[in-house]
N, C-alpha and C. Protein backbone atom coordinates (compact mmCIF):
# COMPACT_ATOMS: atom_id res chain seq x y z
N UNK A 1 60.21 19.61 -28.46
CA UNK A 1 58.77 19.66 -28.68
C UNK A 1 58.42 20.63 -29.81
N UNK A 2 58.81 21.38 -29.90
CA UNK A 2 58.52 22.90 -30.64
C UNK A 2 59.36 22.17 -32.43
N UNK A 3 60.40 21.29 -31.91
CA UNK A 3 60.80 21.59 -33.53
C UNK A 3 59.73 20.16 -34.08
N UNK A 4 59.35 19.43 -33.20
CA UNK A 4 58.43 18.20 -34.03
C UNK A 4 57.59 18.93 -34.32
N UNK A 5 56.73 20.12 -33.58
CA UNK A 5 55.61 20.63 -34.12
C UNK A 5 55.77 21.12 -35.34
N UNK A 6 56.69 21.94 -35.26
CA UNK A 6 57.74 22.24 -37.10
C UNK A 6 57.38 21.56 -37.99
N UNK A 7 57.78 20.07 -37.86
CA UNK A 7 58.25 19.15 -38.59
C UNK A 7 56.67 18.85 -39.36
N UNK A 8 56.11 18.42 -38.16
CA UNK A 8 54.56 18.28 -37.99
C UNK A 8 54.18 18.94 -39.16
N UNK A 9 54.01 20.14 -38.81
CA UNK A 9 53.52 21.68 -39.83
C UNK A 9 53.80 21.65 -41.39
N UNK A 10 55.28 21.30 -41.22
CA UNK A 10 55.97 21.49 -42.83
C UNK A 10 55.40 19.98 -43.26
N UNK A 11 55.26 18.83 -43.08
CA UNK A 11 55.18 17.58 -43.83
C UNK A 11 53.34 17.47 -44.07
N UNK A 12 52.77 18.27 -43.22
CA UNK A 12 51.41 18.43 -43.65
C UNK A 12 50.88 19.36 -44.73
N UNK A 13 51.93 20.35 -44.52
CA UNK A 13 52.27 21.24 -45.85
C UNK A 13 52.54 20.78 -46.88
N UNK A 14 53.05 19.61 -47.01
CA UNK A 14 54.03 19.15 -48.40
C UNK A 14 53.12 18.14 -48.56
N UNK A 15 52.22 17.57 -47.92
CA UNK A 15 51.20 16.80 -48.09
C UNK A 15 50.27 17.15 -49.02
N UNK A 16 49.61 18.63 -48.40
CA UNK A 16 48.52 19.06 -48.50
C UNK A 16 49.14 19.31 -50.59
N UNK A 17 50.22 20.00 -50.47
CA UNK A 17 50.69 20.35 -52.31
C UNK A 17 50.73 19.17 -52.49
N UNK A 18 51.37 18.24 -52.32
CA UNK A 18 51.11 16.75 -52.74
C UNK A 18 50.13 16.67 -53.35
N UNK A 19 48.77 16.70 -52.62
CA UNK A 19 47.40 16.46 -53.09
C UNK A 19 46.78 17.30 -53.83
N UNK A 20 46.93 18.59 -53.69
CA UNK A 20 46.63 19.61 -54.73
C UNK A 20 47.67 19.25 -56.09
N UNK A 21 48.79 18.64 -56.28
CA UNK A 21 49.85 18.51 -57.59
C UNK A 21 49.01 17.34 -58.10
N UNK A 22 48.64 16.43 -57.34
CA UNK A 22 47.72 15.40 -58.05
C UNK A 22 46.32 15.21 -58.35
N UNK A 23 45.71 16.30 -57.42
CA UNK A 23 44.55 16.61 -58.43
C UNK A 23 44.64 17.32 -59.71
N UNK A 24 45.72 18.43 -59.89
CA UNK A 24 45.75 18.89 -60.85
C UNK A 24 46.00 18.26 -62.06
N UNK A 25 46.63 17.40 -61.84
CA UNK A 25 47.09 16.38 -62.78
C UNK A 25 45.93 15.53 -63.23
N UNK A 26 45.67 15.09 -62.01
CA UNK A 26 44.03 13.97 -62.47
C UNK A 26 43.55 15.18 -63.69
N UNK A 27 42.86 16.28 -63.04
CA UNK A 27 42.31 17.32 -63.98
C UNK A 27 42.63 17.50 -65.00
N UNK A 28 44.02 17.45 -65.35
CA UNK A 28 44.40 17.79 -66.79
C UNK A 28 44.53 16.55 -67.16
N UNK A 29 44.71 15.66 -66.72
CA UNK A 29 44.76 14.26 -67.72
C UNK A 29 43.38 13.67 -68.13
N UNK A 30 42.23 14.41 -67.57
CA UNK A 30 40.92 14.16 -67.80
C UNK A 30 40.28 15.32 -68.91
N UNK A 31 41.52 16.11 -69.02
CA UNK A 31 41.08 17.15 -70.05
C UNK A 31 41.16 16.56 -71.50
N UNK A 32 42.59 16.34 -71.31
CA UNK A 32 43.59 15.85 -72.17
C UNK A 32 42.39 14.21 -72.94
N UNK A 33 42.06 13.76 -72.05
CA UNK A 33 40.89 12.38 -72.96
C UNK A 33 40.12 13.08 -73.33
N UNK A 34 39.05 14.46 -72.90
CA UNK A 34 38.00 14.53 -73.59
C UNK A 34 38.62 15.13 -74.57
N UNK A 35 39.88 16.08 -74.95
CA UNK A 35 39.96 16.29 -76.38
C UNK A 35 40.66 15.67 -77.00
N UNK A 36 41.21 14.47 -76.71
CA UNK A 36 41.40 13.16 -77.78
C UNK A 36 40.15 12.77 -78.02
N UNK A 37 38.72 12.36 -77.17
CA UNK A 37 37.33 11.63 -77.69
C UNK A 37 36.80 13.27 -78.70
N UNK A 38 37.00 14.03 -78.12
CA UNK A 38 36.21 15.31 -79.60
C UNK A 38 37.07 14.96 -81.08
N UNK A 39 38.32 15.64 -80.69
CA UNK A 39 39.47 15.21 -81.77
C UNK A 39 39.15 13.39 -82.62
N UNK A 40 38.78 12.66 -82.15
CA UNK A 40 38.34 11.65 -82.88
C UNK A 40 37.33 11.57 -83.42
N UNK A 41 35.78 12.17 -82.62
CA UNK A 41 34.68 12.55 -83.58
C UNK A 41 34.44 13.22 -84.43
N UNK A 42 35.60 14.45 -84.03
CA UNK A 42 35.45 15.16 -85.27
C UNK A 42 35.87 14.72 -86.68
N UNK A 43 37.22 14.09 -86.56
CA UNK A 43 37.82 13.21 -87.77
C UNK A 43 36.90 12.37 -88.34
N UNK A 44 35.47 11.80 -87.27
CA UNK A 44 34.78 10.52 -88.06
C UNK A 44 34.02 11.67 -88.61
N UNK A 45 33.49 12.60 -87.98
CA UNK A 45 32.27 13.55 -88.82
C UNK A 45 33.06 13.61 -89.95
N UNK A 46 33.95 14.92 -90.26
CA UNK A 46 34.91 15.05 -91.10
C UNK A 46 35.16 14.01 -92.57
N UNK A 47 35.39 12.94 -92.14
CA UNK A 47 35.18 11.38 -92.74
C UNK A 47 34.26 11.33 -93.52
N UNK A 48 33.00 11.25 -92.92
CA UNK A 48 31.59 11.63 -93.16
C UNK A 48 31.18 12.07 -94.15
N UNK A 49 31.54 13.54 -94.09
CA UNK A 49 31.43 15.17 -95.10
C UNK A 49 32.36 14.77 -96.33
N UNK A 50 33.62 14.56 -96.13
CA UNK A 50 33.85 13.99 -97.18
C UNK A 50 33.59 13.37 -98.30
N UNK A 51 33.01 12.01 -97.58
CA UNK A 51 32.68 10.71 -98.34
C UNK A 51 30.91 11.50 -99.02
N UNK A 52 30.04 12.01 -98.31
CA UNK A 52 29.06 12.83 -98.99
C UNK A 52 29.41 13.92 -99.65
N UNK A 53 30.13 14.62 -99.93
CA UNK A 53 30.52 15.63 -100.69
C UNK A 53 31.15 14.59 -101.98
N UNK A 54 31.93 13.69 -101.75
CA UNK A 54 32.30 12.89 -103.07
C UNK A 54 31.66 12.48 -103.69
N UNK A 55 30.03 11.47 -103.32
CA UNK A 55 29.11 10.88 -103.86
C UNK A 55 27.96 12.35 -104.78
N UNK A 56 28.20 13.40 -103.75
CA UNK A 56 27.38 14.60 -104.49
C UNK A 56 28.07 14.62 -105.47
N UNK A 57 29.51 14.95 -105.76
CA UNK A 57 29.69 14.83 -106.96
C UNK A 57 29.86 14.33 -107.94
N UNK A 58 29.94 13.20 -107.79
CA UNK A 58 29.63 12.36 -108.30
C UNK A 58 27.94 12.57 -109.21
N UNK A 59 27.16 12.71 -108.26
CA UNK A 59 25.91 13.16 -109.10
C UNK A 59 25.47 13.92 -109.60
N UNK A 60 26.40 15.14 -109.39
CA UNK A 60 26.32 16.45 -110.07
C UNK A 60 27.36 15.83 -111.63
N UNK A 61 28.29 15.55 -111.84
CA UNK A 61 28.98 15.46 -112.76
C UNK A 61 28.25 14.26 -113.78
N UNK A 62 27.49 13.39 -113.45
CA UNK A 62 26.64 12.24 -114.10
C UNK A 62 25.57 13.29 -114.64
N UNK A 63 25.18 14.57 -114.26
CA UNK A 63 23.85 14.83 -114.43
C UNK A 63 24.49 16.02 -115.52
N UNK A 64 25.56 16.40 -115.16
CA UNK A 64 26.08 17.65 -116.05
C UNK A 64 26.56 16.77 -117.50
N UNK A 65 26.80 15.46 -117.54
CA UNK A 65 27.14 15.01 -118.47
C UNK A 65 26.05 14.21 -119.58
N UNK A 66 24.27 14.81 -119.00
CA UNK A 66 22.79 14.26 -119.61
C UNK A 66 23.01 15.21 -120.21
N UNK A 67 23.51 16.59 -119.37
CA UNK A 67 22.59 17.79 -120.34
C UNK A 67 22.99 18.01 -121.10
């Protein structure tokens, strides 16, 4: 009787980390997407700044070449 209660004890134990090892995991694998979705907006902003910083100069160098 005493060692099933044992048994009992320890496999509810190894349960219970079970479920705490896989929330943690859920958690970090839900981390892990939102900074792949930032990490991708930032590249499109980035993108962005670029492509307007090129066209500025573009109009700065057309206008330096009136005066």
């Amino acid at each position: 009787m005493l060692c099933l209660a044992v048994l009992q004890r320890m496999e509810a134990s190894q349960r219970n980390r079970l479920i705490q090892g896989t929330q943690s995991l859920n958690r970090a694998s839900e981390s892990i997407a939102r900074s792949h979705q930032i990490a991708a907006e930032t590249d499109e902003v980035g993108t962005e700044i670029l492509g307007e910083l090129g066209r500025q100069r573009e109009v700065l160098v057309r206008t330096k070449d009136r005066v």
